[in-house]
N, C-alpha and C. Protein backbone atom coordinates (compact mmCIF):
# COMPACT_ATOMS: atom_id res chain seq x y z
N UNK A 1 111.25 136.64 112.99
CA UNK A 1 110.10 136.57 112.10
C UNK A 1 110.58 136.52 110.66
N UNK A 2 109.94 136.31 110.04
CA UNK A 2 110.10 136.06 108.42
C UNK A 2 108.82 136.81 107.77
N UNK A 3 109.15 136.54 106.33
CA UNK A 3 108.22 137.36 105.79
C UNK A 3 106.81 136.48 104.85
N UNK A 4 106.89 135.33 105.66
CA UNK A 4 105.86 134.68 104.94
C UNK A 4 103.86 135.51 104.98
N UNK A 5 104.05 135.90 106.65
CA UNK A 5 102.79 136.60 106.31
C UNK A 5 102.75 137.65 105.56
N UNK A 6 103.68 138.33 105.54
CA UNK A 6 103.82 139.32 104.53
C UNK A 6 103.33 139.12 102.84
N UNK A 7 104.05 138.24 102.63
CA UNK A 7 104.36 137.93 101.05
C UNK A 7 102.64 137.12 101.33
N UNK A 8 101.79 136.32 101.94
CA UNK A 8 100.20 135.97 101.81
C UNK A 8 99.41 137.50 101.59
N UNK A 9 99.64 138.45 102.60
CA UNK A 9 99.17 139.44 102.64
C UNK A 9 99.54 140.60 101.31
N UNK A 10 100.20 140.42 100.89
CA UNK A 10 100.66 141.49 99.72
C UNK A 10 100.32 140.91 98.07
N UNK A 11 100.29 139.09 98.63
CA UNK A 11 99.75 138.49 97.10
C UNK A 11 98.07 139.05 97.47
N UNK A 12 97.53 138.62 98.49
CA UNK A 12 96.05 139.04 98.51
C UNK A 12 95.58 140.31 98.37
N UNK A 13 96.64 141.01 98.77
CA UNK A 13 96.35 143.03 98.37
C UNK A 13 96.20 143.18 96.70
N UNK A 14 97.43 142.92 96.37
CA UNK A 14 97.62 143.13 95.27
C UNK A 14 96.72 141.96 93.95
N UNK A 15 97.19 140.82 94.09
CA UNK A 15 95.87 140.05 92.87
C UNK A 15 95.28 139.24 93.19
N UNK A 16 94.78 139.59 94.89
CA UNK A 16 93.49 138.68 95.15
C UNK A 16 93.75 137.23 95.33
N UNK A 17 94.94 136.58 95.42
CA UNK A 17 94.85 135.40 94.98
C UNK A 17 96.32 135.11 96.30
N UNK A 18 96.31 133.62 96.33
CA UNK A 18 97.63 133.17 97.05
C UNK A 18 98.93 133.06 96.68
N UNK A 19 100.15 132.96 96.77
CA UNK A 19 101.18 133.48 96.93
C UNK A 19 101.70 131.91 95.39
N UNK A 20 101.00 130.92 96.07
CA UNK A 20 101.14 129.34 95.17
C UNK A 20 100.41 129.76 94.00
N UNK A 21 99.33 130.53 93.66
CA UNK A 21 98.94 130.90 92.36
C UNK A 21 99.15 132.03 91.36
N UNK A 22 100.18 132.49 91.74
CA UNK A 22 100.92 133.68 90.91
C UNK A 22 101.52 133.62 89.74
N UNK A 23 101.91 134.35 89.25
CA UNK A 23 103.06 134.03 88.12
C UNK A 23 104.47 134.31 88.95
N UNK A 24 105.16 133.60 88.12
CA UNK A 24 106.58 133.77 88.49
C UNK A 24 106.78 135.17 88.18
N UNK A 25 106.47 136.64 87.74
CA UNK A 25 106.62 137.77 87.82
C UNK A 25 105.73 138.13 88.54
N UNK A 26 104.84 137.90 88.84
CA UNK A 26 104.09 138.64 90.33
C UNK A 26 104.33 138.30 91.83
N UNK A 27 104.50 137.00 91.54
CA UNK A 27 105.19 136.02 92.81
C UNK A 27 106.82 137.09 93.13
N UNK A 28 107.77 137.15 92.10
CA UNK A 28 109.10 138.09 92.35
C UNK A 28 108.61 139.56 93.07
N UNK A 29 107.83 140.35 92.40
CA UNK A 29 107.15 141.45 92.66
C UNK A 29 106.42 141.71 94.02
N UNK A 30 105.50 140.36 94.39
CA UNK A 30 105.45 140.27 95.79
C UNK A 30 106.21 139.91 96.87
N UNK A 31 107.40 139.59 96.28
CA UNK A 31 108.52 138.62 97.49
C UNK A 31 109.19 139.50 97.72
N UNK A 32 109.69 140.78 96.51
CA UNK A 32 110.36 142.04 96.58
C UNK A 32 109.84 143.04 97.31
N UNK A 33 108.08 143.36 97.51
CA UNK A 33 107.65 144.42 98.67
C UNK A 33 107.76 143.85 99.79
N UNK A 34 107.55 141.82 100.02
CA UNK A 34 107.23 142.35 101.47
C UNK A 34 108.75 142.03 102.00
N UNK A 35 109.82 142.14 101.27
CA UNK A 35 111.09 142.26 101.79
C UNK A 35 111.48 143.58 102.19
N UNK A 36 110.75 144.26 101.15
CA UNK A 36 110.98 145.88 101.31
C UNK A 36 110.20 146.29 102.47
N UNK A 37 109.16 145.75 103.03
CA UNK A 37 108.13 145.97 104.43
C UNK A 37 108.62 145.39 105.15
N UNK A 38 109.52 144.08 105.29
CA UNK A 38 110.13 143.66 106.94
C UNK A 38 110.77 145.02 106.82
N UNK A 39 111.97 144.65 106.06
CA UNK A 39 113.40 145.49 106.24
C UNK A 39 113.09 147.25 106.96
N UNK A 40 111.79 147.92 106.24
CA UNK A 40 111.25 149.06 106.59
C UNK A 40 110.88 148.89 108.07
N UNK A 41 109.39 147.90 108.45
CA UNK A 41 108.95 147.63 109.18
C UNK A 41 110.44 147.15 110.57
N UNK A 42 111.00 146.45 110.53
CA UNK A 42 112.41 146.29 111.19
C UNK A 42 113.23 147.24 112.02
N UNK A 43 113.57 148.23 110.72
CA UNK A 43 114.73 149.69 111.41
C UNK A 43 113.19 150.21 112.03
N UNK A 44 111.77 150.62 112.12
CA UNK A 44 111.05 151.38 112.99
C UNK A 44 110.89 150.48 113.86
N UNK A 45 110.81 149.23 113.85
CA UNK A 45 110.88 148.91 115.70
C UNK A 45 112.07 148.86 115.87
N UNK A 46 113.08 148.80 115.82
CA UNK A 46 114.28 149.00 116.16
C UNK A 46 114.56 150.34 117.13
N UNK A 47 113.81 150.99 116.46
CA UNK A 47 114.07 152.36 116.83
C UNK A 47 114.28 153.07 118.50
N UNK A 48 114.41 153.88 118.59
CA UNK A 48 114.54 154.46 120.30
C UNK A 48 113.18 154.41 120.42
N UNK A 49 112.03 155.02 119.98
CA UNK A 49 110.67 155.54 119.62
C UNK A 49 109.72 154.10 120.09
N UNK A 50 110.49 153.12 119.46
CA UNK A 50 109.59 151.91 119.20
C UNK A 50 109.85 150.61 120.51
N UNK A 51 111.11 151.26 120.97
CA UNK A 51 111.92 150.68 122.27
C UNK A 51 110.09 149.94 123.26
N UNK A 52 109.47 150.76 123.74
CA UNK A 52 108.30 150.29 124.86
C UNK A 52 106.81 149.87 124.01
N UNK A 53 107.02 149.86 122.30
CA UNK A 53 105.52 149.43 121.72
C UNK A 53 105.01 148.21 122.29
N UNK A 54 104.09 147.28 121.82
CA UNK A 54 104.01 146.16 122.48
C UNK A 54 102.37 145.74 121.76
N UNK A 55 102.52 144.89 120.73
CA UNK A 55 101.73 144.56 119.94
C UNK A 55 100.40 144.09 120.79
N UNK A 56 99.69 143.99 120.99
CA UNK A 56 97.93 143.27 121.90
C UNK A 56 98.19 142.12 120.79
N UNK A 57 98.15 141.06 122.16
CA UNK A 57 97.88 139.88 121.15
C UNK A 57 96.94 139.71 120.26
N UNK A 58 95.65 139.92 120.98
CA UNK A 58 94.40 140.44 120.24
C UNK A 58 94.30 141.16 118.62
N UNK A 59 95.67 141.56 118.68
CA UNK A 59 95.73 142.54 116.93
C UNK A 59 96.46 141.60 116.00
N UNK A 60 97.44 140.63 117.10
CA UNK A 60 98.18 139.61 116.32
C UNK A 60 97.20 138.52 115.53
N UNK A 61 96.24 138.03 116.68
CA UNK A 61 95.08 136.84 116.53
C UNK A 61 93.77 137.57 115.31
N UNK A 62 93.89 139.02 114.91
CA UNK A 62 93.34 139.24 114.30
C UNK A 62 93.51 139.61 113.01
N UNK A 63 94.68 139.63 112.92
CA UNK A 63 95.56 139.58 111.66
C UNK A 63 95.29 138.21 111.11
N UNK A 64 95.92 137.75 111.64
CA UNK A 64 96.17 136.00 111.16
C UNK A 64 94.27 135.22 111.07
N UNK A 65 93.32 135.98 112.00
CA UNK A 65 92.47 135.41 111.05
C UNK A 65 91.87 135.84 110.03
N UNK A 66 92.35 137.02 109.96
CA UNK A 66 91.90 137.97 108.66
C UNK A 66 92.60 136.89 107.66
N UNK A 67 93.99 136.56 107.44
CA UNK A 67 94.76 135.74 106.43
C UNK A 67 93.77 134.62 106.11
N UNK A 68 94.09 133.97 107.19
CA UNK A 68 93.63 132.57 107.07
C UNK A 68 92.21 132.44 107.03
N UNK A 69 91.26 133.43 106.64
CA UNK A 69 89.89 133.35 106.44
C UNK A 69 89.66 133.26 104.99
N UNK A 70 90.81 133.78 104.40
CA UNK A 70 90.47 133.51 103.01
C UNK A 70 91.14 131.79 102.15
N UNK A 71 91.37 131.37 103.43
CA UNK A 71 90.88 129.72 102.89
C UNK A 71 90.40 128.94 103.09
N UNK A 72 89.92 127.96 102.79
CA UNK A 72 88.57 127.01 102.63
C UNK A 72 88.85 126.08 104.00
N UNK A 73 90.24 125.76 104.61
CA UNK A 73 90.13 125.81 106.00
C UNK A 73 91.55 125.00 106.73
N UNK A 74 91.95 125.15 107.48
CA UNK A 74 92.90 125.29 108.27
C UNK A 74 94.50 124.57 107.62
N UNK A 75 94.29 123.19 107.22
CA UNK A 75 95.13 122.82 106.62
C UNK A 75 95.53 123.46 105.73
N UNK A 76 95.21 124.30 104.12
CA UNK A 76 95.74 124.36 103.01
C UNK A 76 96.34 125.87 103.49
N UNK A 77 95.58 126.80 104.41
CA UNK A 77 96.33 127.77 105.19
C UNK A 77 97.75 127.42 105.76
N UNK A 78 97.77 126.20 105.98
CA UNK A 78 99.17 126.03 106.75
C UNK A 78 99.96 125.57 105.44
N UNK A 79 99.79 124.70 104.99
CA UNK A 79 100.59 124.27 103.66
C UNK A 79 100.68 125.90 102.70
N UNK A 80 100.01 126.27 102.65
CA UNK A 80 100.21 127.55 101.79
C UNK A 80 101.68 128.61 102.66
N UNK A 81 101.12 128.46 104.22
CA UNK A 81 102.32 129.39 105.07
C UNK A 81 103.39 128.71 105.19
N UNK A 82 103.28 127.81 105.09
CA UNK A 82 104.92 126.64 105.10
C UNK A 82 105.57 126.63 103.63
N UNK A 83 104.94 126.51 102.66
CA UNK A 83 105.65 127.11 101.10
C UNK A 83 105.96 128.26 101.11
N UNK A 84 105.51 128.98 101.77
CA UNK A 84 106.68 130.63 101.55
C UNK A 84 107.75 130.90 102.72
């Protein structure tokens, strides 16, 4: 995995907006947490603890339309997830 949903999800937390409309200091600022959230997110599934978790697809498919609801529709969602 990579951290592209990450870095959509952390530009939209933080200024509301997509990852392509940032400034080059908020764009750095968001590319820097959600590196800091794989890398975190990573060593806990890694873990002994995390060994038998097992995501419901259902939470995956609901993530991603939570993302992709905040654009006007399917294409510029993908061009937006393919630039990061």
């Amino acid at each position: 995995m990579n951290t592209a949903y990450l870095i959509l999800k952390t530009a939209h937390t933080l200024y509301g907006r997509n990852p392509g409309a940032l400034e080059l200091a908020e764009r750095q600022r968001v590319e820097h947490m959600a590196a800091k959230q794989f890398e975190l997110e990573s060593r806990v599934l890694a873990s002994i603890e995390a060994r038998d978790v097992v995501v419901p697809q259902a939470t995956l498919d609901a993530a991603m339309d939570e993302v992709r609801s905040r654009y006007p529709n399917i294409s510029v969602f993908q061009e937006d997830l393919a630039g990061n």
